[in-house]
PDB file of N, CA and C in Angstrom:
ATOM      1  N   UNK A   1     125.802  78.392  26.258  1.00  0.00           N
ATOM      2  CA  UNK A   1     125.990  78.283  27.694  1.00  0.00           C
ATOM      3  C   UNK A   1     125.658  79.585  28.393  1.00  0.00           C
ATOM      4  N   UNK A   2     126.321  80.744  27.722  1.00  0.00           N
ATOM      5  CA  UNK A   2     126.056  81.728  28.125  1.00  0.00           C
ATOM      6  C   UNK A   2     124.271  82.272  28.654  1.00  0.00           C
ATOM      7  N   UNK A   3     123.670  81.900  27.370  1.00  0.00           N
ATOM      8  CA  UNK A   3     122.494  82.249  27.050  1.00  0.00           C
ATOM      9  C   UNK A   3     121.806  81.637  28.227  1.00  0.00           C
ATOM     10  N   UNK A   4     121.975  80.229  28.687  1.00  0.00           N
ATOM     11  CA  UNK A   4     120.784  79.242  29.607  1.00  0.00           C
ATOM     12  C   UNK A   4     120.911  79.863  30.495  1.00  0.00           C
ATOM     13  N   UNK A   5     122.732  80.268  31.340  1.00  0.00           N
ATOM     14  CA  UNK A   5     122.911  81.296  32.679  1.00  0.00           C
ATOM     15  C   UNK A   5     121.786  82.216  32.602  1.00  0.00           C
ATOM     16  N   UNK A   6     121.993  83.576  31.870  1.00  0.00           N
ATOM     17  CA  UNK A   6     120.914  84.487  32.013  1.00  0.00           C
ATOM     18  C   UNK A   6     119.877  84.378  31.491  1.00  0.00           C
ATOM     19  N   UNK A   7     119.270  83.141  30.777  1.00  0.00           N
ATOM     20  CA  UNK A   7     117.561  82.709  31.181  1.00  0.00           C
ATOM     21  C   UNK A   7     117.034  82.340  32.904  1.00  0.00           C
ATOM     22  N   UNK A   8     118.443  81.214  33.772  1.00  0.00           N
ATOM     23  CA  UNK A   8     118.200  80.618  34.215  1.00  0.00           C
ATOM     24  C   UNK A   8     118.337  82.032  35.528  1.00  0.00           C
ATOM     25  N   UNK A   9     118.713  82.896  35.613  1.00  0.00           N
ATOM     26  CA  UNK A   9     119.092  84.335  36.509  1.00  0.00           C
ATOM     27  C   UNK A   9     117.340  85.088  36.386  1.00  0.00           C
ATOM     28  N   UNK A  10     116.792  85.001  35.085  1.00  0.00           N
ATOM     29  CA  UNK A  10     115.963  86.181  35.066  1.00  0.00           C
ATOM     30  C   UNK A  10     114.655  85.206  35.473  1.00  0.00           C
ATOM     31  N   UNK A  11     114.734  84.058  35.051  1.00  0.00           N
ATOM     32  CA  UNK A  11     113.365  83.375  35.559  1.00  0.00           C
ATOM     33  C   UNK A  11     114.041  83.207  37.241  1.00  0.00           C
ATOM     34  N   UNK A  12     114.821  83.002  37.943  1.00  0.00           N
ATOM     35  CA  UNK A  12     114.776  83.022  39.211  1.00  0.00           C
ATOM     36  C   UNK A  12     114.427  84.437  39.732  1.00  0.00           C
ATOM     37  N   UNK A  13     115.156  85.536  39.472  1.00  0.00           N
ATOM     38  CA  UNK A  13     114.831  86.714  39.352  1.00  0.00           C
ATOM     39  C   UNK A  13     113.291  86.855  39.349  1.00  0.00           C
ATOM     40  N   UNK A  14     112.341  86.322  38.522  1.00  0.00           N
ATOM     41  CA  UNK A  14     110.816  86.442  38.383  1.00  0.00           C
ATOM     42  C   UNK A  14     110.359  85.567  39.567  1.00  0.00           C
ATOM     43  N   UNK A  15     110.719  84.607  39.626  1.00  0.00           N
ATOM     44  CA  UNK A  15     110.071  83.228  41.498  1.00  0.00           C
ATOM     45  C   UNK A  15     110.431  84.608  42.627  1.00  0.00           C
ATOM     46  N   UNK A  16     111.514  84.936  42.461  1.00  0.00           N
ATOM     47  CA  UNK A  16     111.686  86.040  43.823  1.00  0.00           C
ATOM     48  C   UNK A  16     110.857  87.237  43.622  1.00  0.00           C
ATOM     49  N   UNK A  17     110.627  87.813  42.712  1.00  0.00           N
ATOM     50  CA  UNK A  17     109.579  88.682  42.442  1.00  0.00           C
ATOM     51  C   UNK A  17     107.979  88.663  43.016  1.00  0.00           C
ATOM     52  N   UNK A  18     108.005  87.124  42.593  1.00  0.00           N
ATOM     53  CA  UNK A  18     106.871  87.215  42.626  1.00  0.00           C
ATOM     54  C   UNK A  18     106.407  86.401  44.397  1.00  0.00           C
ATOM     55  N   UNK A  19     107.405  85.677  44.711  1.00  0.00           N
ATOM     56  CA  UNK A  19     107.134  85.578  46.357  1.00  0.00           C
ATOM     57  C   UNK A  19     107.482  86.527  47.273  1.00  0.00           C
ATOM     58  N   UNK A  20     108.298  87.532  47.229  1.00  0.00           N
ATOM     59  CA  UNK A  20     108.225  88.648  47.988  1.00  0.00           C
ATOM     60  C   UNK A  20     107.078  89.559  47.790  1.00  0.00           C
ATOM     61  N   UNK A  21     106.190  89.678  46.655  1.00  0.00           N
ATOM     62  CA  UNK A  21     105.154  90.034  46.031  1.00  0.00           C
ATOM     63  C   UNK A  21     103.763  89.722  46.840  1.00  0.00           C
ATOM     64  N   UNK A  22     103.684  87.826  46.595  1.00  0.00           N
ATOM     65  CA  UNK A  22     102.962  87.139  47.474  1.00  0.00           C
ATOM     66  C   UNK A  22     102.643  87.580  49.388  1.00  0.00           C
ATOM     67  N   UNK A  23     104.094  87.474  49.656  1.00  0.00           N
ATOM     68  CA  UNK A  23     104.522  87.887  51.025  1.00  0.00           C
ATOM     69  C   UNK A  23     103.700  89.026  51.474  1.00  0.00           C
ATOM     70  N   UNK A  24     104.261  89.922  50.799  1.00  0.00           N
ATOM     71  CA  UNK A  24     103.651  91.282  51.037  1.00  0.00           C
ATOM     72  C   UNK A  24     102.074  91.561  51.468  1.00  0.00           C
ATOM     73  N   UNK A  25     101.527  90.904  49.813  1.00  0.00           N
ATOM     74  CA  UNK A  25     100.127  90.591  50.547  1.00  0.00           C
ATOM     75  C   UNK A  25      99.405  89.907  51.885  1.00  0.00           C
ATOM     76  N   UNK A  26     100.104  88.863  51.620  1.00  0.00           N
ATOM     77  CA  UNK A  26      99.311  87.673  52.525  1.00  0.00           C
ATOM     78  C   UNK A  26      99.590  88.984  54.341  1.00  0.00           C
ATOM     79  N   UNK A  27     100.342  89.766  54.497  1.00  0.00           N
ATOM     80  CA  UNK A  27     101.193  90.515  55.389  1.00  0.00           C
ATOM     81  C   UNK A  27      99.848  91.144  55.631  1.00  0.00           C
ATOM     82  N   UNK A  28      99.549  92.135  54.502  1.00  0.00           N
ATOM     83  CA  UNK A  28      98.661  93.279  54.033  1.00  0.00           C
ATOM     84  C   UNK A  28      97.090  92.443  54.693  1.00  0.00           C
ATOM     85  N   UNK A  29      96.949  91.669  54.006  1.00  0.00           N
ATOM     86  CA  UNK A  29      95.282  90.800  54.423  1.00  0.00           C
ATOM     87  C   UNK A  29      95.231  90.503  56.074  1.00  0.00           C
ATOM     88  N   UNK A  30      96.699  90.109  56.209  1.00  0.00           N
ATOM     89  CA  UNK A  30      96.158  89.432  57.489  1.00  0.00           C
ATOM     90  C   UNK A  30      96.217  90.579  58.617  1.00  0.00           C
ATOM     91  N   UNK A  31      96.959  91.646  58.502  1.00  0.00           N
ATOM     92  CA  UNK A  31      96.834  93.429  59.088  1.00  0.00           C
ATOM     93  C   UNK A  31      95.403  93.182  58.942  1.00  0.00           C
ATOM     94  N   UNK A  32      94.710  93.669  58.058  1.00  0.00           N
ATOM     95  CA  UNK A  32      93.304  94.049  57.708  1.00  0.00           C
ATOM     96  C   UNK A  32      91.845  93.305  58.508  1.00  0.00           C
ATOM     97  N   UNK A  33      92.728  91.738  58.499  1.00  0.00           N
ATOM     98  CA  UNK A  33      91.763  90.864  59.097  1.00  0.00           C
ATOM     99  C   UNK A  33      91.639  90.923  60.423  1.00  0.00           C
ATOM    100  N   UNK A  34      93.338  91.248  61.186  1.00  0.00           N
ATOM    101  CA  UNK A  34      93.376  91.360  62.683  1.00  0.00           C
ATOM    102  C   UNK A  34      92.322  93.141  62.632  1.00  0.00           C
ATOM    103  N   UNK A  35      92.386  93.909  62.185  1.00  0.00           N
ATOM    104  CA  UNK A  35      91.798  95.269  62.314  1.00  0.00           C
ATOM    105  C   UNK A  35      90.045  94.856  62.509  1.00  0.00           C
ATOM    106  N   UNK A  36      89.498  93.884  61.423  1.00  0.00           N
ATOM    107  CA  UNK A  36      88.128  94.217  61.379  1.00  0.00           C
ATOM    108  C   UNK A  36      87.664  93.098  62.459  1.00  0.00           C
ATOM    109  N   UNK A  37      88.539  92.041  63.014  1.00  0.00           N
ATOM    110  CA  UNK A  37      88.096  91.420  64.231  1.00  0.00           C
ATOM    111  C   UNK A  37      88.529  92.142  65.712  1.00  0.00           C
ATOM    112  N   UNK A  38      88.467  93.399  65.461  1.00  0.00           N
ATOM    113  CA  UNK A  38      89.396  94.098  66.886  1.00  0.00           C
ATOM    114  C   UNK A  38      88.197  95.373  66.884  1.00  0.00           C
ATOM    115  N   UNK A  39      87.201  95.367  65.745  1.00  0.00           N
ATOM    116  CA  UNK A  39      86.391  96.467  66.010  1.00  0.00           C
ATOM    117  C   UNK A  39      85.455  96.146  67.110  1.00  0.00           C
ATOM    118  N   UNK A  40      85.273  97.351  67.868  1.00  0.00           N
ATOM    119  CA  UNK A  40      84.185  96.976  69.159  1.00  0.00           C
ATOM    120  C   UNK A  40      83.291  98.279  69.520  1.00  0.00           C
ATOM    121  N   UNK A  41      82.169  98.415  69.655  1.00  0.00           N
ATOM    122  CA  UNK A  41      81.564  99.423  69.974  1.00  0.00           C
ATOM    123  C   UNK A  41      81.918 100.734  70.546  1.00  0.00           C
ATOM    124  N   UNK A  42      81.894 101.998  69.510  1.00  0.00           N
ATOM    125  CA  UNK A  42      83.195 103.369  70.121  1.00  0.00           C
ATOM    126  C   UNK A  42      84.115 103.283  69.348  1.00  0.00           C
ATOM    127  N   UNK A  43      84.244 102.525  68.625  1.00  0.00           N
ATOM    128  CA  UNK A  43      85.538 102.916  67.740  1.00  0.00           C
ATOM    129  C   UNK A  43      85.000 103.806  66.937  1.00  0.00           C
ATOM    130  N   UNK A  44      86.295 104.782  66.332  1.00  0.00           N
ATOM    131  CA  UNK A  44      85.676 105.829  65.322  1.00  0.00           C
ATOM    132  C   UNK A  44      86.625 105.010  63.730  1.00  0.00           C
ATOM    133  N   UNK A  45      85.623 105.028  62.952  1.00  0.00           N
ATOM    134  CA  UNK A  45      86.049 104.279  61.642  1.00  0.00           C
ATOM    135  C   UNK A  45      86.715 105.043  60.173  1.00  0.00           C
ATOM    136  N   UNK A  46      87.094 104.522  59.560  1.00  0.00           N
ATOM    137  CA  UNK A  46      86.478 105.419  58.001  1.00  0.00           C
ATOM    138  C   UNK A  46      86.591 103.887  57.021  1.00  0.00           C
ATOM    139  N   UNK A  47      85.390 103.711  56.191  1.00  0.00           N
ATOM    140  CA  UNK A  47      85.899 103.020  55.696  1.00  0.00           C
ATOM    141  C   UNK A  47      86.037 102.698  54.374  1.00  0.00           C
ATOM    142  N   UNK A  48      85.932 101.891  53.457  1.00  0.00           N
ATOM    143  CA  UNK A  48      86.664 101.896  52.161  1.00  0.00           C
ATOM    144  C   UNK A  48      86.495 103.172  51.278  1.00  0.00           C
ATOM    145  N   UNK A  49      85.054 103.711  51.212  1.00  0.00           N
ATOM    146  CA  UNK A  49      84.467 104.702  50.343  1.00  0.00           C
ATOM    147  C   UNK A  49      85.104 106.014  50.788  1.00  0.00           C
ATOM    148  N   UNK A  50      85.391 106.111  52.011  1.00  0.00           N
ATOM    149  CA  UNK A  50      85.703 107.214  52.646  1.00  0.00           C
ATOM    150  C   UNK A  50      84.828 107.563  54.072  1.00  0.00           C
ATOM    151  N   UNK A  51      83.746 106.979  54.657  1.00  0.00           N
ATOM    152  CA  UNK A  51      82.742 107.178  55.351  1.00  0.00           C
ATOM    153  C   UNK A  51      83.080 107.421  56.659  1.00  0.00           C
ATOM    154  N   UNK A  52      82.762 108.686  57.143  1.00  0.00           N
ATOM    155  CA  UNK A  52      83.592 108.319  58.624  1.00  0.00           C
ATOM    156  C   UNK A  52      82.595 108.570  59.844  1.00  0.00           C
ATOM    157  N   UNK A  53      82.415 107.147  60.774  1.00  0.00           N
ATOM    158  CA  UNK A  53      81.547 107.137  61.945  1.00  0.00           C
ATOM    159  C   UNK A  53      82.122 106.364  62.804  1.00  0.00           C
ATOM    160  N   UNK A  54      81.333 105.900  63.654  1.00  0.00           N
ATOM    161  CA  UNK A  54      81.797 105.382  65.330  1.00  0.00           C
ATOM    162  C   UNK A  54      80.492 104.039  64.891  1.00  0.00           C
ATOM    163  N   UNK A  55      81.241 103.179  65.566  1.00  0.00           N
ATOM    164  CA  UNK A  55      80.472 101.953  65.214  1.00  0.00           C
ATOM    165  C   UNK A  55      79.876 101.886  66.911  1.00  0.00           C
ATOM    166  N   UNK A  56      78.762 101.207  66.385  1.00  0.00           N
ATOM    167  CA  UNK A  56      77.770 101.057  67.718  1.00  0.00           C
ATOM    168  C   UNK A  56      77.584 100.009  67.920  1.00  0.00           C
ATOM    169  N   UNK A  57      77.595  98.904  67.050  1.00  0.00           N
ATOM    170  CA  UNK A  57      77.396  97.690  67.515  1.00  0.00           C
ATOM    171  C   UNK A  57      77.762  96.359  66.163  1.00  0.00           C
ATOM    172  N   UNK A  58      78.485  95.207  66.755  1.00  0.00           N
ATOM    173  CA  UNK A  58      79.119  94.732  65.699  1.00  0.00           C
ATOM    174  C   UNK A  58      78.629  93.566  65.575  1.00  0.00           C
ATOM    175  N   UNK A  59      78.329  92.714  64.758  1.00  0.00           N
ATOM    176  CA  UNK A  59      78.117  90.829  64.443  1.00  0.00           C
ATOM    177  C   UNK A  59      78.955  90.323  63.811  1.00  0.00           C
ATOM    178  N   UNK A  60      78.483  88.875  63.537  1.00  0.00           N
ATOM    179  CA  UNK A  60      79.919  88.485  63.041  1.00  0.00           C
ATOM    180  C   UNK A  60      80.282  88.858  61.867  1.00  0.00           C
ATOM    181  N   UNK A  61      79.501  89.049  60.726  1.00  0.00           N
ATOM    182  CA  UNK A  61      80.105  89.513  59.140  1.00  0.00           C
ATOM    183  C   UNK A  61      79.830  91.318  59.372  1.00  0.00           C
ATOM    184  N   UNK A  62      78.862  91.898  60.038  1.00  0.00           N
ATOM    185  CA  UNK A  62      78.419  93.144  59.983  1.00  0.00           C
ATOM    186  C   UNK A  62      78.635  94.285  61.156  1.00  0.00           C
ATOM    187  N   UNK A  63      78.440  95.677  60.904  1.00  0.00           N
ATOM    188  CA  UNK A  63      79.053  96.229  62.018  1.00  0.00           C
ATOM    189  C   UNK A  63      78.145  97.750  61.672  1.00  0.00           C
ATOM    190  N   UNK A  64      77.468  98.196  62.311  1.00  0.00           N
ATOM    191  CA  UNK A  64      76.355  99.217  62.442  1.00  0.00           C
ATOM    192  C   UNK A  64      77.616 100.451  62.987  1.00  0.00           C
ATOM    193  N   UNK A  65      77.437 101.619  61.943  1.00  0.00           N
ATOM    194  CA  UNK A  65      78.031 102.620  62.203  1.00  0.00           C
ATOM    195  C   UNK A  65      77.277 103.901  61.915  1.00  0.00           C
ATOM    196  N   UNK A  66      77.454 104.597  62.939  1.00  0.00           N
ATOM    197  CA  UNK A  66      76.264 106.051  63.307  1.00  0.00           C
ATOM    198  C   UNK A  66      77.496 107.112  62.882  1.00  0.00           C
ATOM    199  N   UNK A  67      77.010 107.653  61.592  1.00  0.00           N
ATOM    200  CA  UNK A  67      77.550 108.329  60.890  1.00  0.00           C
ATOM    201  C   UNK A  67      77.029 109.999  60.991  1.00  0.00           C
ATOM    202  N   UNK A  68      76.177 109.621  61.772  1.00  0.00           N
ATOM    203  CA  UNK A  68      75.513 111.365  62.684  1.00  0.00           C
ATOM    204  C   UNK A  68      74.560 111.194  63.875  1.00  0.00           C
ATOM    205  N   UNK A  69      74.200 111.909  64.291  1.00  0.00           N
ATOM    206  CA  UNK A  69      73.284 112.077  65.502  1.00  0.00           C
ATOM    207  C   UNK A  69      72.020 110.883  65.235  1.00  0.00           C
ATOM    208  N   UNK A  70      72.202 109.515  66.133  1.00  0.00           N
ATOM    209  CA  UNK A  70      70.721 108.821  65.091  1.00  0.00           C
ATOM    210  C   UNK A  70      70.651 108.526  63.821  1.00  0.00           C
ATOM    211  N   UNK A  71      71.480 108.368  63.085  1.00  0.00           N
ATOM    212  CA  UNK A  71      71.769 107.668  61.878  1.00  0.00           C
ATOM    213  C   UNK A  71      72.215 106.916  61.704  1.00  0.00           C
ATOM    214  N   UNK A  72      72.407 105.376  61.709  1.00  0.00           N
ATOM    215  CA  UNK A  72      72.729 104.356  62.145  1.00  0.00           C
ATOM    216  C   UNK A  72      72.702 103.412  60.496  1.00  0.00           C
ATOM    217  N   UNK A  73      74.238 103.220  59.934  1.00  0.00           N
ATOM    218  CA  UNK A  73      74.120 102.196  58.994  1.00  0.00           C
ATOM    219  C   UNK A  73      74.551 100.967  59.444  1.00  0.00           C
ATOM    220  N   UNK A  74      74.275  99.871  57.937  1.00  0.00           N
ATOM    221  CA  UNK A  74      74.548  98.778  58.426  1.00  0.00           C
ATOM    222  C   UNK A  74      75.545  98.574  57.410  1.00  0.00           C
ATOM    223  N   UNK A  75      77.262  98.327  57.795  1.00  0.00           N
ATOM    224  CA  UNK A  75      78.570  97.742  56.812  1.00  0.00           C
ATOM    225  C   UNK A  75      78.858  96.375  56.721  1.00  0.00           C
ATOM    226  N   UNK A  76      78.940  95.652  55.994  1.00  0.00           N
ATOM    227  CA  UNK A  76      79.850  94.568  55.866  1.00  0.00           C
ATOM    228  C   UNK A  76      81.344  94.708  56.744  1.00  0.00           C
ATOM    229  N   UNK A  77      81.896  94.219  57.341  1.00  0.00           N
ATOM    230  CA  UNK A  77      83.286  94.573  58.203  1.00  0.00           C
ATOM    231  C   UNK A  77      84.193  94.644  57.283  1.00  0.00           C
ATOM    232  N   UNK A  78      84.525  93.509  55.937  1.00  0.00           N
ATOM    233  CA  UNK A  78      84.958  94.066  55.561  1.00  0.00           C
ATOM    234  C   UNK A  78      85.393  95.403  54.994  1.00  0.00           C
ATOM    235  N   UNK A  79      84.231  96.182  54.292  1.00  0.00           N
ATOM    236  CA  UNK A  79      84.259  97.574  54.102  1.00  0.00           C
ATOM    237  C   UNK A  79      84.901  98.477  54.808  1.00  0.00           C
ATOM    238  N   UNK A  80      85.440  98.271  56.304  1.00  0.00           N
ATOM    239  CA  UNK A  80      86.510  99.255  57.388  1.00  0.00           C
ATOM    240  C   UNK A  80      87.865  99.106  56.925  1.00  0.00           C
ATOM    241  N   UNK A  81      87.853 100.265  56.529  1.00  0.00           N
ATOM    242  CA  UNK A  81      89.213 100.516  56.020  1.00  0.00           C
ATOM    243  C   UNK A  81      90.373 100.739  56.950  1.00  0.00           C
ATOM    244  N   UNK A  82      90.201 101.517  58.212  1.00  0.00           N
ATOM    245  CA  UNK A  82      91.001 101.546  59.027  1.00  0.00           C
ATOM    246  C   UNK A  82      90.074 102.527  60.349  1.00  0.00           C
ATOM    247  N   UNK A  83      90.756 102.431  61.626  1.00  0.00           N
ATOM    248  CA  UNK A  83      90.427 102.912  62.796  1.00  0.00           C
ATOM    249  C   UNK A  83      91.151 104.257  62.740  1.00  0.00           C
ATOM    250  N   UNK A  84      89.990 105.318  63.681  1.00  0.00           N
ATOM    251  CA  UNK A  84      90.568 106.831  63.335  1.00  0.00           C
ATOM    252  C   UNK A  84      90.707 107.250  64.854  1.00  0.00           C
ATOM    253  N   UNK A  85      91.875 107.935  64.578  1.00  0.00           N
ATOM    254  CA  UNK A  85      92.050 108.559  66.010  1.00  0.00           C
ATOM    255  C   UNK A  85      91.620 109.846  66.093  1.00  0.00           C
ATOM    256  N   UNK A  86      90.915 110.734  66.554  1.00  0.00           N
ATOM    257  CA  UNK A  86      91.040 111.892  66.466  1.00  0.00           C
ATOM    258  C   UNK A  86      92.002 113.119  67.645  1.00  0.00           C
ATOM    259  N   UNK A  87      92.432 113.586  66.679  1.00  0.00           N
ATOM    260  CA  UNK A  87      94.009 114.571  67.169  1.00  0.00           C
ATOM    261  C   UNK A  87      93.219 115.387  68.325  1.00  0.00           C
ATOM    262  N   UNK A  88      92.055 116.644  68.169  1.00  0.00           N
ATOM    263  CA  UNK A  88      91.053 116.872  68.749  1.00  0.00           C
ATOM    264  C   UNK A  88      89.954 116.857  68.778  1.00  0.00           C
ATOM    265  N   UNK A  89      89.589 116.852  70.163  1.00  0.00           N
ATOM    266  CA  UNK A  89      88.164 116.530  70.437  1.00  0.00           C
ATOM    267  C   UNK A  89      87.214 118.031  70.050  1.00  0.00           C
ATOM    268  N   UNK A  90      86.206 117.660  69.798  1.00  0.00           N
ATOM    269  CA  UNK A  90      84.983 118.540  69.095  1.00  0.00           C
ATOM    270  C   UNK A  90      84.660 119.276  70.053  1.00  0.00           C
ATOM    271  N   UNK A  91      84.795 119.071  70.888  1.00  0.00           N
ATOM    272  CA  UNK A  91      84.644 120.139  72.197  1.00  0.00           C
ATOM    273  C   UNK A  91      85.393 121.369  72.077  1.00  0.00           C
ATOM    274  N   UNK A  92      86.489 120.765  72.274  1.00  0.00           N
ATOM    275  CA  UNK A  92      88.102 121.331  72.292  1.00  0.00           C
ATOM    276  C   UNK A  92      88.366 122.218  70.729  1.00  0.00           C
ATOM    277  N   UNK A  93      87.800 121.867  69.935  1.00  0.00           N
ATOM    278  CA  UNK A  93      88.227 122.246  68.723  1.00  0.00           C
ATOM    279  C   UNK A  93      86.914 123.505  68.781  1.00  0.00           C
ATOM    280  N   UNK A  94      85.515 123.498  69.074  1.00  0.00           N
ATOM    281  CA  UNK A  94      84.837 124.483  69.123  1.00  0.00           C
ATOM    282  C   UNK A  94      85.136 125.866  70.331  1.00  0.00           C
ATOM    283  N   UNK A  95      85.673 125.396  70.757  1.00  0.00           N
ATOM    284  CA  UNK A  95      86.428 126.181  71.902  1.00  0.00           C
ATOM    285  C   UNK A  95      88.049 127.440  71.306  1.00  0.00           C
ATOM    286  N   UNK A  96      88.038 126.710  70.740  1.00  0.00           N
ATOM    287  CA  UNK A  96      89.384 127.413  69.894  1.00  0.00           C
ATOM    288  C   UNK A  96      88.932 128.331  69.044  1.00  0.00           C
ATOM    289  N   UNK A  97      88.063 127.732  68.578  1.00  0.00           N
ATOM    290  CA  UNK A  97      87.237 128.121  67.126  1.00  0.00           C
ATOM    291  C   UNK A  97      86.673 129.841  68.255  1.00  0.00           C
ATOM    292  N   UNK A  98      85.769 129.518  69.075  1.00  0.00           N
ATOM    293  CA  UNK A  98      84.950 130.546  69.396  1.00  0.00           C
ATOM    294  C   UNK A  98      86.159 131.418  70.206  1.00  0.00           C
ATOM    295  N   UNK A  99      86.874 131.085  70.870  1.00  0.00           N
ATOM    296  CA  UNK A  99      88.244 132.046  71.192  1.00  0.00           C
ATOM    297  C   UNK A  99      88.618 132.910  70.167  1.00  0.00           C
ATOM    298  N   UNK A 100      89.375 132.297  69.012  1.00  0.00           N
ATOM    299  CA  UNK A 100      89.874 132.994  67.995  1.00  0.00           C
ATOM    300  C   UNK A 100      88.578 133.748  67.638  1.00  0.00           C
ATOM    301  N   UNK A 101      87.179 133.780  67.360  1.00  0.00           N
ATOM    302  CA  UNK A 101      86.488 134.769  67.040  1.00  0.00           C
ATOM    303  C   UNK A 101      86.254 135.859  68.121  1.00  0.00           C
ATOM    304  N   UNK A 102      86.295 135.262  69.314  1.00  0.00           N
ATOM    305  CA  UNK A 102      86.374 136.809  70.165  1.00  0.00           C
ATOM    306  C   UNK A 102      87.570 137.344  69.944  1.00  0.00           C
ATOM    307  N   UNK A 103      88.896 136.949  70.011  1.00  0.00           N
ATOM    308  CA  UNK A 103      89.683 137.653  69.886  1.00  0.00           C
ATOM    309  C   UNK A 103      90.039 138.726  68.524  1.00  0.00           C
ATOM    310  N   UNK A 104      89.540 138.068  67.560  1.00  0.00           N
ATOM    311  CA  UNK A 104      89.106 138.954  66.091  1.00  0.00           C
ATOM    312  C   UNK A 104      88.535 140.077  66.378  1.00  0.00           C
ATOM    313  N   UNK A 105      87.271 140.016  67.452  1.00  0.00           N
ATOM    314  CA  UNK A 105      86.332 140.598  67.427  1.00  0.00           C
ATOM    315  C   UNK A 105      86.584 142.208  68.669  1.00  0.00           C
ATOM    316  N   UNK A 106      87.536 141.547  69.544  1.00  0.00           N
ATOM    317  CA  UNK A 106      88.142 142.926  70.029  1.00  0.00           C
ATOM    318  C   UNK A 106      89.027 143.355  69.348  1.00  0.00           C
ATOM    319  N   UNK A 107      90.016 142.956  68.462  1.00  0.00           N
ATOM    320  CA  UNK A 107      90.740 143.555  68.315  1.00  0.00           C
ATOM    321  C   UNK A 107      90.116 144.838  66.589  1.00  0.00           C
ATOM    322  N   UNK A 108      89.154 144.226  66.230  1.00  0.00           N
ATOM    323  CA  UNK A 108      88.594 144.794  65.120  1.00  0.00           C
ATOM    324  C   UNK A 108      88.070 146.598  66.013  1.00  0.00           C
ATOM    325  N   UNK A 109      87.432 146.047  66.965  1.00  0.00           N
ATOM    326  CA  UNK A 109      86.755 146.957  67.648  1.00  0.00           C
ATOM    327  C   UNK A 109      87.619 147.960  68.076  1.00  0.00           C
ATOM    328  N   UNK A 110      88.825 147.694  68.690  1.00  0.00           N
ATOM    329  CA  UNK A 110      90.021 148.423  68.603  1.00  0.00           C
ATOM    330  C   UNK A 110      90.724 149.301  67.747  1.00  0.00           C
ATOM    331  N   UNK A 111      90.526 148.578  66.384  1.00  0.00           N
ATOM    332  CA  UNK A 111      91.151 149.640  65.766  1.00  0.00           C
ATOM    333  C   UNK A 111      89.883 150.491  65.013  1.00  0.00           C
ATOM    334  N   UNK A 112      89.009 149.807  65.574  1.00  0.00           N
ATOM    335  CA  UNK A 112      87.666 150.950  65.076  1.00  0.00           C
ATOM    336  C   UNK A 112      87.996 152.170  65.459  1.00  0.00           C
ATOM    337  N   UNK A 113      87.737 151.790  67.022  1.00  0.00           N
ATOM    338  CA  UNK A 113      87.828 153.115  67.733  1.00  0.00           C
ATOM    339  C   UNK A 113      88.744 153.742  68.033  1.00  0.00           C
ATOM    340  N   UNK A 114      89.959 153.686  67.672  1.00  0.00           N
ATOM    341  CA  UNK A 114      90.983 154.524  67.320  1.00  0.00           C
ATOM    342  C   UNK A 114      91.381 155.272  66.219  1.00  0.00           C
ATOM    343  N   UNK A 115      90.468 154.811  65.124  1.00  0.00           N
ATOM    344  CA  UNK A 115      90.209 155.310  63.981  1.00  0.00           C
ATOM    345  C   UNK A 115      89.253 156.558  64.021  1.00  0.00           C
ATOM    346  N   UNK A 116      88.376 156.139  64.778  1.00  0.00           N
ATOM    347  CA  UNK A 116      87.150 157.105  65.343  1.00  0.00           C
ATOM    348  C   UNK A 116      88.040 158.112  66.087  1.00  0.00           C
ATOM    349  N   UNK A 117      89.029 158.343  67.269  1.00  0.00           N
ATOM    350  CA  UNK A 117      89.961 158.940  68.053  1.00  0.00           C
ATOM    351  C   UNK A 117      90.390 159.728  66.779  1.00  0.00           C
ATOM    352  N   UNK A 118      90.886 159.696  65.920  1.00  0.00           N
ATOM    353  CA  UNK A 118      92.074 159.894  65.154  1.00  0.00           C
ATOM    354  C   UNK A 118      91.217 161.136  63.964  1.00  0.00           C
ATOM    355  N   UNK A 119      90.279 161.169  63.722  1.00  0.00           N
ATOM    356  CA  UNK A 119      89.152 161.302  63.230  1.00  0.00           C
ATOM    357  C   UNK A 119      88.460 162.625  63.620  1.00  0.00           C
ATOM    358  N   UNK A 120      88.117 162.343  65.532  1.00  0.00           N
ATOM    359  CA  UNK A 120      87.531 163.308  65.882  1.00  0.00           C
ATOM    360  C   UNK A 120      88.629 164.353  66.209  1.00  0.00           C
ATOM    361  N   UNK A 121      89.820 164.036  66.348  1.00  0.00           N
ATOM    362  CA  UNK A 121      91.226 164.747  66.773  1.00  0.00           C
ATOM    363  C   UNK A 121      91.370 165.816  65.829  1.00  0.00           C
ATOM    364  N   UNK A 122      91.234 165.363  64.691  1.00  0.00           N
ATOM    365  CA  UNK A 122      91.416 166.364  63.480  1.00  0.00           C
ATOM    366  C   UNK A 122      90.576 167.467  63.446  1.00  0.00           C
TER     367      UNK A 122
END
């Protein structure tokens, strides 16, 4: 008697396993499916391989993504792994970039020439 209880516990135990299991997926696919019918020209992508561009123009199974200046592939939709936001813009981020090098660049000069001061003092 004992024995049928905890057969009859671990095979239910396995049906719940394996439909919360099920669940999960069917959850997971249908995320994925609403994502690759929501792509529209301007989105920035990456997708399964790692590839990351802005799609330019989409059909119904396929979706053309310009992965540089005039370089224009052609993906299966499925292959989009997910939509990318970017934190900053390339503008904005070269702008920082060339700030922080002027500011390197006086302050190097600075202690040049105080070194030079220090130098001729002696």
């Amino acid at each position: 008697m004992g024995n049928n209880v905890l057969f009859l516990a671990l095979i239910a135990a396995f049906v719940l396993m394996i439909f919360f299991t099920g669940r999960k997926q069917r959850k997971a696919m249908a995320q994925q499916q609403e994502l690759q019918n929501s792509l529209t020209a301007g989105d920035r992508v990456m997708t399964s391989s790692g590839l990351y561009g802005t799609v330019v123009e989409t059909d119904e199974d396929t979706i053309d993504i310009e992965i540089a200046d005039g370089v224009v592939t052609t993906w299966l939709r499925a292959a989009v792994r997910e939509k990318v936001q970017e934190t900053v813009a390339l503008d904005e981020a070269d702008e920082v970039t060339h700030s922080a090098d002027t500011e390197a660049s006086e302050e190097i000069k600075d202690v040049v020439e105080a070194a030079k001061k220090d130098e001729n003092s002696k």
